[in-house]
PDB file of N, CA and C in Angstrom:
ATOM      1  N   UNK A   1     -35.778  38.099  31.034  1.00  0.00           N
ATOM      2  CA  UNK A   1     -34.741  38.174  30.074  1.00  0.00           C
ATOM      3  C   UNK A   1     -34.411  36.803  29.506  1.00  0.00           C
ATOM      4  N   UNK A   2     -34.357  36.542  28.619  1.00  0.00           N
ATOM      5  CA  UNK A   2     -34.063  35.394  27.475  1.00  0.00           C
ATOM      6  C   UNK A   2     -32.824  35.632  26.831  1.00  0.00           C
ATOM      7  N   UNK A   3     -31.514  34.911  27.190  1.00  0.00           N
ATOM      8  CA  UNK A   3     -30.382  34.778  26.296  1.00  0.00           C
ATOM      9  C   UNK A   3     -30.141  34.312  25.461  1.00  0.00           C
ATOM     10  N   UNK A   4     -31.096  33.335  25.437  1.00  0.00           N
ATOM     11  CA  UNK A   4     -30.258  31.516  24.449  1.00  0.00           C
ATOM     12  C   UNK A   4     -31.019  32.506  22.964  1.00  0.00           C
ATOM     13  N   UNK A   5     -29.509  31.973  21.953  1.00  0.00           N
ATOM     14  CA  UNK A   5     -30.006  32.292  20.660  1.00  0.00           C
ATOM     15  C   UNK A   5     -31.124  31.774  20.165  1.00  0.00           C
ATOM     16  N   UNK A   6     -31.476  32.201  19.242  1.00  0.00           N
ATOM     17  CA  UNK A   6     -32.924  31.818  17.936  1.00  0.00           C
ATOM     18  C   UNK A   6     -32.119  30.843  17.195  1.00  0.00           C
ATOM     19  N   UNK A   7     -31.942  29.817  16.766  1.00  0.00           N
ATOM     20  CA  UNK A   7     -31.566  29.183  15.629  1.00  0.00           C
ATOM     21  C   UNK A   7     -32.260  29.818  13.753  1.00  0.00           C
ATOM     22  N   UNK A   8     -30.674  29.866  13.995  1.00  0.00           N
ATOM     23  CA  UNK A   8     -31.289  30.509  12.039  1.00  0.00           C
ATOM     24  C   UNK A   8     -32.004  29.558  11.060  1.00  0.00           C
ATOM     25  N   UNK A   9     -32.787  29.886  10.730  1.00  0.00           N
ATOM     26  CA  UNK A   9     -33.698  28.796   9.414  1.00  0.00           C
ATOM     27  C   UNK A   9     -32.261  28.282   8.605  1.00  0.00           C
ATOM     28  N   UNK A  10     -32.535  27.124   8.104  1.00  0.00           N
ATOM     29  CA  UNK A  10     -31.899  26.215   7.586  1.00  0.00           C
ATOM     30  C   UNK A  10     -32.235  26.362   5.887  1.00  0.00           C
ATOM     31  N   UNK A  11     -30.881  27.240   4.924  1.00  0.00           N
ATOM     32  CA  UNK A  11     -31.206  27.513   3.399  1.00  0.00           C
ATOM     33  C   UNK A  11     -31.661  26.012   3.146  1.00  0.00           C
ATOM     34  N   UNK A  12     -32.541  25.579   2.235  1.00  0.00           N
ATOM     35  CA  UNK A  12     -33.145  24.226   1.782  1.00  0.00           C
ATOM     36  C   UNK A  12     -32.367  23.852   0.352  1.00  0.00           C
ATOM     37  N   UNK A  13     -31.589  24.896  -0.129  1.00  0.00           N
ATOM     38  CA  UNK A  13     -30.383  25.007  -1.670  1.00  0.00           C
ATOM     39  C   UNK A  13     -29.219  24.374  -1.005  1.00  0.00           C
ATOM     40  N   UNK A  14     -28.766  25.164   0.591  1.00  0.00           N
ATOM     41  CA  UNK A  14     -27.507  24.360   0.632  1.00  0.00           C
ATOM     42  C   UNK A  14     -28.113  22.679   1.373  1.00  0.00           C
ATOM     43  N   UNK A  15     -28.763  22.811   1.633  1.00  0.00           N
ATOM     44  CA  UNK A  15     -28.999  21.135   2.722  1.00  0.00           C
ATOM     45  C   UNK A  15     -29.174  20.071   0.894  1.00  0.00           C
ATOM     46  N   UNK A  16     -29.826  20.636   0.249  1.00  0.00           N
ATOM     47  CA  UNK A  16     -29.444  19.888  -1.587  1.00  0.00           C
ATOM     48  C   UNK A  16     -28.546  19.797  -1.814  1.00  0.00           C
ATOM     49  N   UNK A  17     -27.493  20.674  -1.918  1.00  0.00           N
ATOM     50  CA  UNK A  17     -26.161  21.120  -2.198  1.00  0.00           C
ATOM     51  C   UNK A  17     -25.499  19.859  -1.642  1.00  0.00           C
ATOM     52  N   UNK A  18     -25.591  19.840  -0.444  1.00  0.00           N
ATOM     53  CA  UNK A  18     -24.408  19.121   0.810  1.00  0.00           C
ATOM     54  C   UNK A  18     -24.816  17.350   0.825  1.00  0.00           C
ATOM     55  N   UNK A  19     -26.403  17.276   0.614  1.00  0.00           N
ATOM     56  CA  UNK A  19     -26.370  15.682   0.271  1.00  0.00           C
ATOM     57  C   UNK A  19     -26.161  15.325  -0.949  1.00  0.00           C
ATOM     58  N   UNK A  20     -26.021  16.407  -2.073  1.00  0.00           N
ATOM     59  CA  UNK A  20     -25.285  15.872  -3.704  1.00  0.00           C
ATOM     60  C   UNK A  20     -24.345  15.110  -3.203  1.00  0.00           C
ATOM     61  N   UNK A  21     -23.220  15.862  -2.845  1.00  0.00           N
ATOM     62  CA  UNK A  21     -21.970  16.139  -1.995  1.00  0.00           C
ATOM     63  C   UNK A  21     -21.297  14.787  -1.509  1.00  0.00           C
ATOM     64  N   UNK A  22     -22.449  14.629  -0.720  1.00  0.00           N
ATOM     65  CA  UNK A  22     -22.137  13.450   0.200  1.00  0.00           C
ATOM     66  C   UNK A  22     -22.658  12.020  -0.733  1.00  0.00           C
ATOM     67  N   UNK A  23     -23.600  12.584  -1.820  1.00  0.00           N
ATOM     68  CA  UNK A  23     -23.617  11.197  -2.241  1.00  0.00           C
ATOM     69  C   UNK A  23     -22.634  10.594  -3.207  1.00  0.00           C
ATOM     70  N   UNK A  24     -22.134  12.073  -3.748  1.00  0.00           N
ATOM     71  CA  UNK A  24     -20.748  11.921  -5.137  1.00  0.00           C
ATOM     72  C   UNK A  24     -19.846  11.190  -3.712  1.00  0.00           C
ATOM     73  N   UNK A  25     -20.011  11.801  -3.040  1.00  0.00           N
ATOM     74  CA  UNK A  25     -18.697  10.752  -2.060  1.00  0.00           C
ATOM     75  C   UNK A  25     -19.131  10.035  -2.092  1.00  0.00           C
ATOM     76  N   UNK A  26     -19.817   9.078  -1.695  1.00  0.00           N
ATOM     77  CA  UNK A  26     -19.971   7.623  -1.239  1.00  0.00           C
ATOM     78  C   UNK A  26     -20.045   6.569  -2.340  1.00  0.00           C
ATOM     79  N   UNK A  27     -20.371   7.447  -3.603  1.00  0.00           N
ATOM     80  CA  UNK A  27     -19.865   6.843  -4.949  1.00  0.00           C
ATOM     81  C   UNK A  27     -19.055   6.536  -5.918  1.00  0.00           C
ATOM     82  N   UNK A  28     -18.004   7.269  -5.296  1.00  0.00           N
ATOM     83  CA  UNK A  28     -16.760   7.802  -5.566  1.00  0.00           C
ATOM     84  C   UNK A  28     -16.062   6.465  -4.796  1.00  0.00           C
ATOM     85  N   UNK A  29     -16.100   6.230  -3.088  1.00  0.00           N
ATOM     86  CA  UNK A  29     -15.529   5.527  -2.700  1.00  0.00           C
ATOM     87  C   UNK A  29     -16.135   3.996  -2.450  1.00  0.00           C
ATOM     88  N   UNK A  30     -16.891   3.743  -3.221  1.00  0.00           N
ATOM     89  CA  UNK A  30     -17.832   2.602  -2.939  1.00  0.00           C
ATOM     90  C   UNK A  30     -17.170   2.350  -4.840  1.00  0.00           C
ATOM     91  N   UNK A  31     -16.730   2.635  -5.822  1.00  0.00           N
ATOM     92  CA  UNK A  31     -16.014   2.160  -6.831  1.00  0.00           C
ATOM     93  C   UNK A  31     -14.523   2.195  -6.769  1.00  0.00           C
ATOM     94  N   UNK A  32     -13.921   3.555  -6.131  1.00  0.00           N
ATOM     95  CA  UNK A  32     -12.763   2.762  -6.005  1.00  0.00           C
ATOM     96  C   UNK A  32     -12.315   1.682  -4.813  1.00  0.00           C
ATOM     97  N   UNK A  33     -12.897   1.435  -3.951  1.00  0.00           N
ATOM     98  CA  UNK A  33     -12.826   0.125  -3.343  1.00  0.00           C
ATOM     99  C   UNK A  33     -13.154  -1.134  -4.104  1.00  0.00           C
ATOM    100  N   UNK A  34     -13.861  -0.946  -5.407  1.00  0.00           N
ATOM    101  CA  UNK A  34     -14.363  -1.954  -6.412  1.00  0.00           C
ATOM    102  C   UNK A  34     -13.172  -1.978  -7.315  1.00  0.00           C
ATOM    103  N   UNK A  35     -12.668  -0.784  -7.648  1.00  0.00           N
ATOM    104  CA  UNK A  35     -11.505  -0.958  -8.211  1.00  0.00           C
ATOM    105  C   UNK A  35     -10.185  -1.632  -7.347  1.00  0.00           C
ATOM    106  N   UNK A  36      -9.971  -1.214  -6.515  1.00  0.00           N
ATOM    107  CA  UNK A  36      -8.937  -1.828  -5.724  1.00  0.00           C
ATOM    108  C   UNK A  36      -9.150  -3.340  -5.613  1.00  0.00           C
ATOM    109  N   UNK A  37     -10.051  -3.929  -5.529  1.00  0.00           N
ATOM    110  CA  UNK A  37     -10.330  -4.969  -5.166  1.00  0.00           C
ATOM    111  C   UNK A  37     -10.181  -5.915  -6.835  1.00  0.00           C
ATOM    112  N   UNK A  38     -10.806  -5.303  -7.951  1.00  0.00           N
ATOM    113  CA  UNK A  38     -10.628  -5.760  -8.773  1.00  0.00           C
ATOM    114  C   UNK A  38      -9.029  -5.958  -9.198  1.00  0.00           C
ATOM    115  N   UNK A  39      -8.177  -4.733  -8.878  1.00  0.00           N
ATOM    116  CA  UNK A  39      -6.855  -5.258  -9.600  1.00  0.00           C
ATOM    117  C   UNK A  39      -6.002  -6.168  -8.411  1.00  0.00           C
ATOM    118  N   UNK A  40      -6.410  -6.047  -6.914  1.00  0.00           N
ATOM    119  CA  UNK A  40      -5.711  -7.071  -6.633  1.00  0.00           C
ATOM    120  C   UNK A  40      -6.159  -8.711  -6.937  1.00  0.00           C
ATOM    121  N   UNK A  41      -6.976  -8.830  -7.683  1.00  0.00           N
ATOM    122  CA  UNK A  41      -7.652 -10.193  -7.790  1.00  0.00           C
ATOM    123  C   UNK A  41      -7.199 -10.212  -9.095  1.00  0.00           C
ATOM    124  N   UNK A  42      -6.725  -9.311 -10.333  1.00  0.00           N
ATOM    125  CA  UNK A  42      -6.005  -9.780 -11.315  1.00  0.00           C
ATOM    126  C   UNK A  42      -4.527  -9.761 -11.410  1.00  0.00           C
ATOM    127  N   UNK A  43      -3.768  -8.705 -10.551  1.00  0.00           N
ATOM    128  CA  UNK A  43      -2.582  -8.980 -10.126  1.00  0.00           C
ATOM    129  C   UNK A  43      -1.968 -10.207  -9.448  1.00  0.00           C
ATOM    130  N   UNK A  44      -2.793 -10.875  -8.502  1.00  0.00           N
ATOM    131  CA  UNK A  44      -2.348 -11.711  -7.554  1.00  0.00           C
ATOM    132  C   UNK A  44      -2.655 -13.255  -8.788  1.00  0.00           C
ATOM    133  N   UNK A  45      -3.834 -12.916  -9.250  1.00  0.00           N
ATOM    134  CA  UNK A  45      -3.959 -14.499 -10.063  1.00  0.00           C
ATOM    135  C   UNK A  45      -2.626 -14.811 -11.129  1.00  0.00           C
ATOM    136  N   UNK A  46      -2.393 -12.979 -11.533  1.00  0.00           N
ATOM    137  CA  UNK A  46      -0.828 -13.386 -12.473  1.00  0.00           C
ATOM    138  C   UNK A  46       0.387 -13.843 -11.458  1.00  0.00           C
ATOM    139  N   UNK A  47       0.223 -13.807 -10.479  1.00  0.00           N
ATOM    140  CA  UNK A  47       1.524 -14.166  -9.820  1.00  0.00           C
ATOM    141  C   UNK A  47       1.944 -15.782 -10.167  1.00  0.00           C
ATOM    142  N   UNK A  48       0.648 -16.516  -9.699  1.00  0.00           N
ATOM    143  CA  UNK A  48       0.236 -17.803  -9.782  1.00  0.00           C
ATOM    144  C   UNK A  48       0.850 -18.529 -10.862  1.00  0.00           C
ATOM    145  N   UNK A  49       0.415 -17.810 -12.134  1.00  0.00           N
ATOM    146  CA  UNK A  49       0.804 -18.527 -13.286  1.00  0.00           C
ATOM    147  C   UNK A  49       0.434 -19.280 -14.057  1.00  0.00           C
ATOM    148  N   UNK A  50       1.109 -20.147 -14.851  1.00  0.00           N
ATOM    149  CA  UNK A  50       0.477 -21.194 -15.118  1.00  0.00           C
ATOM    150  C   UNK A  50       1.264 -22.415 -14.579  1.00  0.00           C
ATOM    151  N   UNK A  51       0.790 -23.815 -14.929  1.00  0.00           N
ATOM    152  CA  UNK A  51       1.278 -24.533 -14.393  1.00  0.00           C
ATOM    153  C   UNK A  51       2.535 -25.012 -14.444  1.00  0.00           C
ATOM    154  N   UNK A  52       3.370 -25.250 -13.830  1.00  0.00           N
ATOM    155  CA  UNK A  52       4.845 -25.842 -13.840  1.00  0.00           C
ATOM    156  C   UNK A  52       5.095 -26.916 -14.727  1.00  0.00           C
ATOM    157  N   UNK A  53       6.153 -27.154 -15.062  1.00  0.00           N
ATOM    158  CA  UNK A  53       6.189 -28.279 -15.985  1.00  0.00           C
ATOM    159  C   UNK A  53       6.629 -29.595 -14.682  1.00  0.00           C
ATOM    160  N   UNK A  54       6.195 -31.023 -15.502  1.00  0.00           N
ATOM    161  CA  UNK A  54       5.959 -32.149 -14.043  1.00  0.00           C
ATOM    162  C   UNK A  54       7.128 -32.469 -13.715  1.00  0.00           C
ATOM    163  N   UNK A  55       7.396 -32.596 -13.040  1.00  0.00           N
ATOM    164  CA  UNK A  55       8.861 -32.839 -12.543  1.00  0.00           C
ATOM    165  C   UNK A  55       8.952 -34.909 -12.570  1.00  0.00           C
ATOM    166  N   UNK A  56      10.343 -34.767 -12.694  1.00  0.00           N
ATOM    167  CA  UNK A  56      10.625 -36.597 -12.833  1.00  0.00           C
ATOM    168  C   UNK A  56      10.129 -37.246 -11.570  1.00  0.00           C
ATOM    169  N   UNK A  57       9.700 -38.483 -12.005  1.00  0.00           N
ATOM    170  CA  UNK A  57       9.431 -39.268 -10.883  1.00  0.00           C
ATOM    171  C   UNK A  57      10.484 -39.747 -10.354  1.00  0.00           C
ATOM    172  N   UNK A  58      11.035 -39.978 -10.800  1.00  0.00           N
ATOM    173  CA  UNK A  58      12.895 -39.979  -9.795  1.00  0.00           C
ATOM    174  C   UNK A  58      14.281 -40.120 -10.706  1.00  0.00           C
ATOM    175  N   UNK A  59      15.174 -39.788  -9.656  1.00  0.00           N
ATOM    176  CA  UNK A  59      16.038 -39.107 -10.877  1.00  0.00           C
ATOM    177  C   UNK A  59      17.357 -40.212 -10.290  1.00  0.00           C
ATOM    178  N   UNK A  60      18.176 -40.652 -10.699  1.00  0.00           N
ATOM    179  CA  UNK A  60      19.069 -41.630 -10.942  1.00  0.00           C
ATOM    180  C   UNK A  60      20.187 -41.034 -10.783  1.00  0.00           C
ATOM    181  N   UNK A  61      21.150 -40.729  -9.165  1.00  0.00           N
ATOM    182  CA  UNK A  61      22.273 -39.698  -9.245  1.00  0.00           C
ATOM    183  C   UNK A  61      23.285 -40.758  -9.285  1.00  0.00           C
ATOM    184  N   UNK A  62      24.934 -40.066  -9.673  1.00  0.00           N
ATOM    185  CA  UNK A  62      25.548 -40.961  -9.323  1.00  0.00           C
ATOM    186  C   UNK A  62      26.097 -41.201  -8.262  1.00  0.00           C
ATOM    187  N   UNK A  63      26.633 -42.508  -7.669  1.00  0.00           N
ATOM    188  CA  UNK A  63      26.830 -42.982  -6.419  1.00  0.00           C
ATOM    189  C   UNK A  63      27.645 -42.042  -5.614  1.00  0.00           C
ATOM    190  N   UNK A  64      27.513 -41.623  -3.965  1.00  0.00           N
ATOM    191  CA  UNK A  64      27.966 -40.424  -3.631  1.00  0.00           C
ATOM    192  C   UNK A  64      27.465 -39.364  -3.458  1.00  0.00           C
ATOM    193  N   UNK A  65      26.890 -39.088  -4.744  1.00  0.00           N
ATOM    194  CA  UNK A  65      25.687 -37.931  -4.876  1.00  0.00           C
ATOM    195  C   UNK A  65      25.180 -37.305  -4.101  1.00  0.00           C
ATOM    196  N   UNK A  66      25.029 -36.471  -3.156  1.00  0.00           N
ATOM    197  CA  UNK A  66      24.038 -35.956  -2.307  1.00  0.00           C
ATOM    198  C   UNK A  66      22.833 -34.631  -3.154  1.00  0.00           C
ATOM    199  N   UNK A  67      21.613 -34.848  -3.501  1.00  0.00           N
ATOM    200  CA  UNK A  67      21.114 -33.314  -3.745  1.00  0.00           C
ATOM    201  C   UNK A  67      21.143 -32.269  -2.591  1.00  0.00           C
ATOM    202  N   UNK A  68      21.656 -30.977  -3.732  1.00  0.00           N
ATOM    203  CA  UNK A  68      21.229 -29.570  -2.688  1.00  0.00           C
ATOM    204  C   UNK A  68      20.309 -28.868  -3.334  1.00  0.00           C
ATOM    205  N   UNK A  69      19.833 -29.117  -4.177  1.00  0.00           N
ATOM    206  CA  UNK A  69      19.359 -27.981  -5.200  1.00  0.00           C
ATOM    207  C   UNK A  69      18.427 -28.626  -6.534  1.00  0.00           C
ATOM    208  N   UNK A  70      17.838 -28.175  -6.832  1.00  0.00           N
ATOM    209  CA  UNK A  70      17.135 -29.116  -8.183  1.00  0.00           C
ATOM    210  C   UNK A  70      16.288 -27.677  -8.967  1.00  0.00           C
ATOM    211  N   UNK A  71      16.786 -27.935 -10.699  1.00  0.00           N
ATOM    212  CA  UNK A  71      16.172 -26.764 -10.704  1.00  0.00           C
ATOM    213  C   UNK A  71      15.697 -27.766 -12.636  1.00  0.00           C
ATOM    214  N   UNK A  72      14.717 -26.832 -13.255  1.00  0.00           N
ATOM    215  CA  UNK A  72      14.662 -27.522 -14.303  1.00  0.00           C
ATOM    216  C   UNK A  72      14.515 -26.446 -15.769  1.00  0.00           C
ATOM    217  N   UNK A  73      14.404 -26.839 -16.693  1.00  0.00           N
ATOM    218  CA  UNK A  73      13.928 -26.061 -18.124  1.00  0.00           C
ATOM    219  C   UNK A  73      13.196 -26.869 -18.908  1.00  0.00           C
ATOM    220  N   UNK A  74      13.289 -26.385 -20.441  1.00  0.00           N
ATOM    221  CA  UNK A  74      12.257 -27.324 -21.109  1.00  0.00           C
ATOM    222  C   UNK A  74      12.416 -28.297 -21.372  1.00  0.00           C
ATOM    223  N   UNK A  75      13.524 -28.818 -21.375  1.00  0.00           N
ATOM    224  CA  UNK A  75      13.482 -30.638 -21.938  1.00  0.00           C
ATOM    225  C   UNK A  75      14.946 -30.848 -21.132  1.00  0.00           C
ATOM    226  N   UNK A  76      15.219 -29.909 -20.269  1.00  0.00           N
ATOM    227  CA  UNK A  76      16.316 -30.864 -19.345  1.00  0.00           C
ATOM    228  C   UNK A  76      15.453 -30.244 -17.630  1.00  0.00           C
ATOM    229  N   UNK A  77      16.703 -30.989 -16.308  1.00  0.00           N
ATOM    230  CA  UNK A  77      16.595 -30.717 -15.558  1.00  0.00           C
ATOM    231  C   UNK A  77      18.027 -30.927 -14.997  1.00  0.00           C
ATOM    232  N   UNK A  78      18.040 -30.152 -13.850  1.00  0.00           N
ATOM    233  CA  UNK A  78      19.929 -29.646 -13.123  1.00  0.00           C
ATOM    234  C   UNK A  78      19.320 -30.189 -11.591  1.00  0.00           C
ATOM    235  N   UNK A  79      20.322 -30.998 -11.164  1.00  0.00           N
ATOM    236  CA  UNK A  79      20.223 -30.750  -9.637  1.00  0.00           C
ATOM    237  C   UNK A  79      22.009 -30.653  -9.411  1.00  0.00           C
ATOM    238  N   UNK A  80      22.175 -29.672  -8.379  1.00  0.00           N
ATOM    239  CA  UNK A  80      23.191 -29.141  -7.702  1.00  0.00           C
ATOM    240  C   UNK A  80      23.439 -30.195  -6.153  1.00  0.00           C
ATOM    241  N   UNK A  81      24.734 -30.841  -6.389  1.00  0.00           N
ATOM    242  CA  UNK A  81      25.008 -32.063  -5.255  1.00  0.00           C
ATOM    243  C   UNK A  81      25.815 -31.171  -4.359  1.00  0.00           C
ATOM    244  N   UNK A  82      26.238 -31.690  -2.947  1.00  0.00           N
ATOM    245  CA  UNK A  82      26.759 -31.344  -2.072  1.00  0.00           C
ATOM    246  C   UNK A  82      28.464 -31.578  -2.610  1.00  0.00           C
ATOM    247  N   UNK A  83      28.693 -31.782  -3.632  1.00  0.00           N
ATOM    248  CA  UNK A  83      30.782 -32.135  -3.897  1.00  0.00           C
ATOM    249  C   UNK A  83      30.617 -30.635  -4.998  1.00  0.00           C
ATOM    250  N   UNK A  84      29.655 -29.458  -5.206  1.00  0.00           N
ATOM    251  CA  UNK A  84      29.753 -28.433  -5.909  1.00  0.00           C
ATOM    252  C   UNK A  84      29.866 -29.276  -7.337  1.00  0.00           C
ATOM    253  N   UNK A  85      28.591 -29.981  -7.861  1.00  0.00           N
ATOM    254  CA  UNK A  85      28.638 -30.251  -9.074  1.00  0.00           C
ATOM    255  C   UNK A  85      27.236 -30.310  -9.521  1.00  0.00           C
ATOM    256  N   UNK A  86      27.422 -29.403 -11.087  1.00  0.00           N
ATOM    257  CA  UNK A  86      25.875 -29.273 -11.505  1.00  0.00           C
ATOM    258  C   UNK A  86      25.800 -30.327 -12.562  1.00  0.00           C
ATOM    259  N   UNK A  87      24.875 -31.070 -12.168  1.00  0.00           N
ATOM    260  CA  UNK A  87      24.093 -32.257 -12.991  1.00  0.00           C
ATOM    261  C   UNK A  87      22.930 -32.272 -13.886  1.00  0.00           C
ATOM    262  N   UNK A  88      23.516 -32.064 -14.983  1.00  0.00           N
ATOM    263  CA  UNK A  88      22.060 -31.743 -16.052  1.00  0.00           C
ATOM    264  C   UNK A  88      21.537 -32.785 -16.760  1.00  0.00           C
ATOM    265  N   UNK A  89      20.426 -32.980 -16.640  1.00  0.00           N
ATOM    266  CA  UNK A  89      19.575 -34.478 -17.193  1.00  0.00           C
ATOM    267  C   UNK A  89      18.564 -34.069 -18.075  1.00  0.00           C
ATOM    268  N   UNK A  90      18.713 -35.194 -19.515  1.00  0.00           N
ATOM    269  CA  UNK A  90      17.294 -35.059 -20.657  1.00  0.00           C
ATOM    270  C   UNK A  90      16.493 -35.278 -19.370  1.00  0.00           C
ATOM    271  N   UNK A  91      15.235 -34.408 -20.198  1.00  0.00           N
ATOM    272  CA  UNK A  91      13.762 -34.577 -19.312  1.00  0.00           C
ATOM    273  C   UNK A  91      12.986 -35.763 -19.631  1.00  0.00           C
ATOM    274  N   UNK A  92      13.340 -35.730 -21.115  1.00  0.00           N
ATOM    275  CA  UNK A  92      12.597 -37.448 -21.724  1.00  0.00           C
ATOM    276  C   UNK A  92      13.047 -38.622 -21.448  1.00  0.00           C
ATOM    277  N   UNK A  93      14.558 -38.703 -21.757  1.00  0.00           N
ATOM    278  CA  UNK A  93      14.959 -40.236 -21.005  1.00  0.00           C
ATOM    279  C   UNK A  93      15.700 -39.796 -19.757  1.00  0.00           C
ATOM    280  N   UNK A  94      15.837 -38.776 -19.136  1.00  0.00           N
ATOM    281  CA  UNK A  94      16.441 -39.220 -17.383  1.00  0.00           C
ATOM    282  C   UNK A  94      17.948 -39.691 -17.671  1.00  0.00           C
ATOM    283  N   UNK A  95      18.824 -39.443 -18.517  1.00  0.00           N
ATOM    284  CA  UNK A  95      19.677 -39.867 -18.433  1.00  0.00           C
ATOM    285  C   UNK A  95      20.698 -38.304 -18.702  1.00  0.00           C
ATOM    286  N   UNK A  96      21.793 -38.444 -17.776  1.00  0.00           N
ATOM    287  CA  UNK A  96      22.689 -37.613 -17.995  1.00  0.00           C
ATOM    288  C   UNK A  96      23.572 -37.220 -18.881  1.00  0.00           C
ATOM    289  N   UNK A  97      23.352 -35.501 -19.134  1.00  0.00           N
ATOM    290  CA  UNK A  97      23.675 -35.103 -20.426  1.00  0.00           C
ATOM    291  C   UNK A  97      25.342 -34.557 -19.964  1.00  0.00           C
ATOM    292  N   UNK A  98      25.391 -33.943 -19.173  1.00  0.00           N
ATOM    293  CA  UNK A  98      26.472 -33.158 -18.967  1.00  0.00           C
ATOM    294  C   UNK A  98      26.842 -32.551 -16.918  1.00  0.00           C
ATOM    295  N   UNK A  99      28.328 -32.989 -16.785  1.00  0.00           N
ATOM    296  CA  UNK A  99      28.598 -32.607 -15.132  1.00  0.00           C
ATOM    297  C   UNK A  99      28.854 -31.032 -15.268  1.00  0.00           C
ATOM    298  N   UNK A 100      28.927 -30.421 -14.469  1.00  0.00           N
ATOM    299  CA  UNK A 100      29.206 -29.028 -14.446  1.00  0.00           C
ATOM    300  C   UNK A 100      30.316 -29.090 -12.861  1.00  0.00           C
ATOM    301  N   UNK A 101      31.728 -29.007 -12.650  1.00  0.00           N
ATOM    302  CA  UNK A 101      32.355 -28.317 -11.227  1.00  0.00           C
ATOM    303  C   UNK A 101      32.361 -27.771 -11.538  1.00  0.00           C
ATOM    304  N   UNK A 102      32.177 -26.541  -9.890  1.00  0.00           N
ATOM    305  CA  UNK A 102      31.934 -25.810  -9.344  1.00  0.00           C
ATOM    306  C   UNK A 102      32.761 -25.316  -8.718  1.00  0.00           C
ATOM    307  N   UNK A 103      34.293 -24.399  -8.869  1.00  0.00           N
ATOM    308  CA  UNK A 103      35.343 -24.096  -8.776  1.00  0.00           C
ATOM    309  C   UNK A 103      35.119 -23.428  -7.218  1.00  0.00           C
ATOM    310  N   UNK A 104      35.667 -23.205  -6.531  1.00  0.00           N
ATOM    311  CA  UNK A 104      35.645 -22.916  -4.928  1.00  0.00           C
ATOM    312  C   UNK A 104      36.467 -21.242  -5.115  1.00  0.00           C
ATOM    313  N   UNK A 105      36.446 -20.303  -4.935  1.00  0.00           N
ATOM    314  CA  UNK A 105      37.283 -19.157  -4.814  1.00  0.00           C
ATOM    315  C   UNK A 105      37.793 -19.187  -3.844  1.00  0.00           C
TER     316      UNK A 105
END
């Protein structure tokens, strides 16, 4: 007496069928990993930017002065001192345009 099954012949339409299948997959995920990869390499380069504008080679506070803060724009720059006062300076001559206090609530 013999139990063990016969193995059924193998259709040769579906074994075509099933490696289409498998190859639309692997093509499928072998570009969007190309895609993913492409937009984080153009997302991340926009983070970057472009370049900053140069900051002064030194800035001339008045006596007392402590910096906390330094921030700039296009043709001035602000640094924020430890007595709550904003100090805004031309970018071209370095010389002070205007004090700003800084009222305490």
């Amino acid at each position: 007496m013999n139990d063990t099954p016969q193995p059924q012949p193998v259709d040769a339409g579906l074994v075509r069928y099933l490696r289409l299948l498998v190859t639309i997959l692997t093509a499928t995920m072998v570009i969007g990993f190309i895609v993913i990869v492409v937009l984080f390499v153009t997302r991340f380069s926009d983070a970057f930017g472009p370049e900053p504008p140069d900051l002064p080679e030194t800035i001339a506070l008045p006596d007392g002065a402590a910096p906390l803060a330094f921030t700039q724009g296009g043709d001035w720059f602000a640094v924020v001192t430890t007595e709550d006062e904003v100090l805004i300076f031309d970018r071209a001559t370095g010389e002070l345009r205007q004090t700003i206090a800084i009222e305490s609530q």
